[in-house]
N, C-alpha and C. Protein backbone atom coordinates (compact mmCIF):
# COMPACT_ATOMS: atom_id res chain seq x y z
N UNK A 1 -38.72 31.39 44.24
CA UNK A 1 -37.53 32.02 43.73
C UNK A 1 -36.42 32.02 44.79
N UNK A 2 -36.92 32.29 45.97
CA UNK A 2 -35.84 31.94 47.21
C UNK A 2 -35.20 31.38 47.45
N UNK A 3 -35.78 29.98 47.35
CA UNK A 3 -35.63 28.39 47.35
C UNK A 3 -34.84 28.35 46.05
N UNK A 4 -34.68 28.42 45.31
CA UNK A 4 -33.65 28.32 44.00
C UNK A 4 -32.47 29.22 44.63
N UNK A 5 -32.18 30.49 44.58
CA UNK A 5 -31.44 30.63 45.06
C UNK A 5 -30.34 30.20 46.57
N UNK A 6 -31.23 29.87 47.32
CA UNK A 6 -30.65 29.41 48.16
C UNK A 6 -29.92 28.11 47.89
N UNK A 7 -30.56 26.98 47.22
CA UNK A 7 -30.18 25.80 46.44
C UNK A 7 -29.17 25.96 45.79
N UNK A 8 -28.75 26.83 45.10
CA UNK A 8 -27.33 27.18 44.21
C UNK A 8 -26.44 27.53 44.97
N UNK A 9 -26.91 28.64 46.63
CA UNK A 9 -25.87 28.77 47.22
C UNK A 9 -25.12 27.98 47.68
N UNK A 10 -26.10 26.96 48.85
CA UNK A 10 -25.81 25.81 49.20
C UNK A 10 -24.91 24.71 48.39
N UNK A 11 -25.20 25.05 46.57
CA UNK A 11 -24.27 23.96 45.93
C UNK A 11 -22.95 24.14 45.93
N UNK A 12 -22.93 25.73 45.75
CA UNK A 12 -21.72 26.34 45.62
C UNK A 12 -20.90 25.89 46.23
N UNK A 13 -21.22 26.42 47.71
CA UNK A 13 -20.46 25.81 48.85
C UNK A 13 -20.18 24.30 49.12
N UNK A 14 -21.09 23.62 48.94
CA UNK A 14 -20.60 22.31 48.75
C UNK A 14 -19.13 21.83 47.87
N UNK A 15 -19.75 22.11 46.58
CA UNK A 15 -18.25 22.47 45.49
C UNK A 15 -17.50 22.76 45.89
N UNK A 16 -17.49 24.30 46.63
CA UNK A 16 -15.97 24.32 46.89
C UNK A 16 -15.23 23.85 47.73
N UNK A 17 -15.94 23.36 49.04
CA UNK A 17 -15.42 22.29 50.01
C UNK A 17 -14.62 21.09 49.36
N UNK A 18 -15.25 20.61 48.60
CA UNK A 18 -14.92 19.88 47.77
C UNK A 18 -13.78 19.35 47.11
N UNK A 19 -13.68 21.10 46.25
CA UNK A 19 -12.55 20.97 46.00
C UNK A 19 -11.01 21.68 46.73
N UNK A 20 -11.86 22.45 47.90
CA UNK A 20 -10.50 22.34 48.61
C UNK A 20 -9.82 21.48 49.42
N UNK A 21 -10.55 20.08 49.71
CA UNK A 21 -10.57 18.71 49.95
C UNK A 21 -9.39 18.25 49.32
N UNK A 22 -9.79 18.08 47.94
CA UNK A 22 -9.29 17.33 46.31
C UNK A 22 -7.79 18.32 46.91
N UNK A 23 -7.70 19.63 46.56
CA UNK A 23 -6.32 19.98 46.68
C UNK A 23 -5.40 19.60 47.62
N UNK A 24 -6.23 19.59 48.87
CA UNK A 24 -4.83 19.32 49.65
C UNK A 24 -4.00 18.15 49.16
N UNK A 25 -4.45 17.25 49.27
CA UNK A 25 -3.73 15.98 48.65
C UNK A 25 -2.55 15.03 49.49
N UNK A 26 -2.25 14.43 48.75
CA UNK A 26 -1.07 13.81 49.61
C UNK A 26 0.03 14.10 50.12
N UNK A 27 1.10 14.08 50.84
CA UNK A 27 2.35 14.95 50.85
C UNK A 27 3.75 14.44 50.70
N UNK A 28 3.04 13.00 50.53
CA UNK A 28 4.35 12.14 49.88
C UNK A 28 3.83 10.78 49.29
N UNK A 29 4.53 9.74 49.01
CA UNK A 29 3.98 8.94 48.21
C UNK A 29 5.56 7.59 48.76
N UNK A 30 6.93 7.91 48.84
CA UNK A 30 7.72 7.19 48.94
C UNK A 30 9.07 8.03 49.91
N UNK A 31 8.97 7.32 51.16
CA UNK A 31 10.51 7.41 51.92
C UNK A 31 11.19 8.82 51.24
N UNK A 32 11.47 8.67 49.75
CA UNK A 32 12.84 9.51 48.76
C UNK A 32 11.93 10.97 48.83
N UNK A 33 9.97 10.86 48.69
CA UNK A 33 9.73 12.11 48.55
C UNK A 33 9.48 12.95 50.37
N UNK A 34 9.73 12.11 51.43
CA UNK A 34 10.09 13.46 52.40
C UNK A 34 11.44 14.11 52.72
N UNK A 35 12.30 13.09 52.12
CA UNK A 35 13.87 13.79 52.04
C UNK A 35 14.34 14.62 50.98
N UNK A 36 13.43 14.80 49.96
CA UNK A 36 13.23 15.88 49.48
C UNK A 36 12.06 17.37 49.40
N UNK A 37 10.96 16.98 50.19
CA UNK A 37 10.12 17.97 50.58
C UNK A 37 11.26 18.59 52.05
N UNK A 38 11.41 18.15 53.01
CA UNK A 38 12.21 18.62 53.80
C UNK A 38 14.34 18.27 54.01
N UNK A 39 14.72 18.84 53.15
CA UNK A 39 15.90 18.68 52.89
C UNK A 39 16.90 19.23 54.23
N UNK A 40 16.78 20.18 54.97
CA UNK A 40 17.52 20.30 56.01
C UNK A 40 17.25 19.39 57.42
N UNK A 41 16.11 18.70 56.96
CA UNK A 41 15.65 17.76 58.71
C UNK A 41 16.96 16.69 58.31
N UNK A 42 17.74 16.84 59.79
CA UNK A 42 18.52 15.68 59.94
C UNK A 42 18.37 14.69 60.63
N UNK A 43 17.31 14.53 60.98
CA UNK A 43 16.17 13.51 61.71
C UNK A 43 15.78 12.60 60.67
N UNK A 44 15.70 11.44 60.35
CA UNK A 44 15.09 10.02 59.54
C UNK A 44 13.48 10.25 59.75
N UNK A 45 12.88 10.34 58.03
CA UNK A 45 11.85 10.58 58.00
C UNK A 45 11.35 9.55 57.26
N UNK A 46 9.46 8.84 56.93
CA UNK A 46 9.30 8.27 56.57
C UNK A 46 7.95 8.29 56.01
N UNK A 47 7.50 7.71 55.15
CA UNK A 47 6.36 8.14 54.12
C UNK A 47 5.04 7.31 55.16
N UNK A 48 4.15 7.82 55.91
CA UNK A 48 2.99 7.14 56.48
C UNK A 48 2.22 6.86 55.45
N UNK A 49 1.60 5.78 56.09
CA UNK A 49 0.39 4.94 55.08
C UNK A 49 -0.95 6.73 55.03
N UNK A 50 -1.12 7.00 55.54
CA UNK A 50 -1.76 8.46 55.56
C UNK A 50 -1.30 9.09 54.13
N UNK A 51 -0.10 9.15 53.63
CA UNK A 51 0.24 9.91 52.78
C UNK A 51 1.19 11.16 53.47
N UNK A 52 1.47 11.05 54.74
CA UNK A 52 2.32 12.22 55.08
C UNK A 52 3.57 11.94 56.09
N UNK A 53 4.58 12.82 55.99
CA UNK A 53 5.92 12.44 55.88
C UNK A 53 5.62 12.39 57.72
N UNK A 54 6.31 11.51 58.65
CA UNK A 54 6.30 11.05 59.76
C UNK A 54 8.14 11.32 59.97
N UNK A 55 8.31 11.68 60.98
CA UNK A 55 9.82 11.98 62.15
C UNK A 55 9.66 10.33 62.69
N UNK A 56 10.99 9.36 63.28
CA UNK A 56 10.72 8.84 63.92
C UNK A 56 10.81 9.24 65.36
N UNK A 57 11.44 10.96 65.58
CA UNK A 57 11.76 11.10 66.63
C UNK A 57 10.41 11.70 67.34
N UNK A 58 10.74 12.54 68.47
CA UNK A 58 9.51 12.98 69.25
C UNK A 58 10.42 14.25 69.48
N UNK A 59 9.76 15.59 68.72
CA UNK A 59 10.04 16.77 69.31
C UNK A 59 9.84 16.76 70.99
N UNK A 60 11.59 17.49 71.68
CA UNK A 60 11.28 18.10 72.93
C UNK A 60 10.32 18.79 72.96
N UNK A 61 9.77 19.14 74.57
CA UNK A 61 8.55 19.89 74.93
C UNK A 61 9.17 21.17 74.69
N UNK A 62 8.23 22.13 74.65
CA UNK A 62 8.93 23.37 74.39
C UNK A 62 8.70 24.32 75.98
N UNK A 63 7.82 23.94 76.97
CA UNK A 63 7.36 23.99 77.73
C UNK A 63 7.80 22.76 79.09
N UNK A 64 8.69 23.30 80.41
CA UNK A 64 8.79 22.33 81.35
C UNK A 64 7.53 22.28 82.12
């Protein structure tokens, strides 16, 4: 009876890894969708093969 339960827990958790995987998702798809996810960057942004919006610049250190 242990062993069953534990087995369902274990699935559970699997599942939901799963699907909090599935949600994150992509964060752009084309160039047009990071100039509209971030509309005040006046920095040239660009859609990575990753799926996520890339700066071509390099943030200053915030730290000398």
């Amino acid at each position: 009876m242990a062993e069953i339960i534990k087995f369902v827990y274990i699935m559970i958790l699997c599942v939901s890894l799963l699907l909090i995987a599935e949600a994150s998702g992509k964060e752009c798809v084309t160039d047009a969708d990071c100039e509209n996810l971030y509309p005040g960057n006046k920095k040239p942004m660009f859609c990575n093969n990753t799926g996520y919006c890339m700066s071509l610049y390099k943030e200053p250190s915030r730290y000398m």
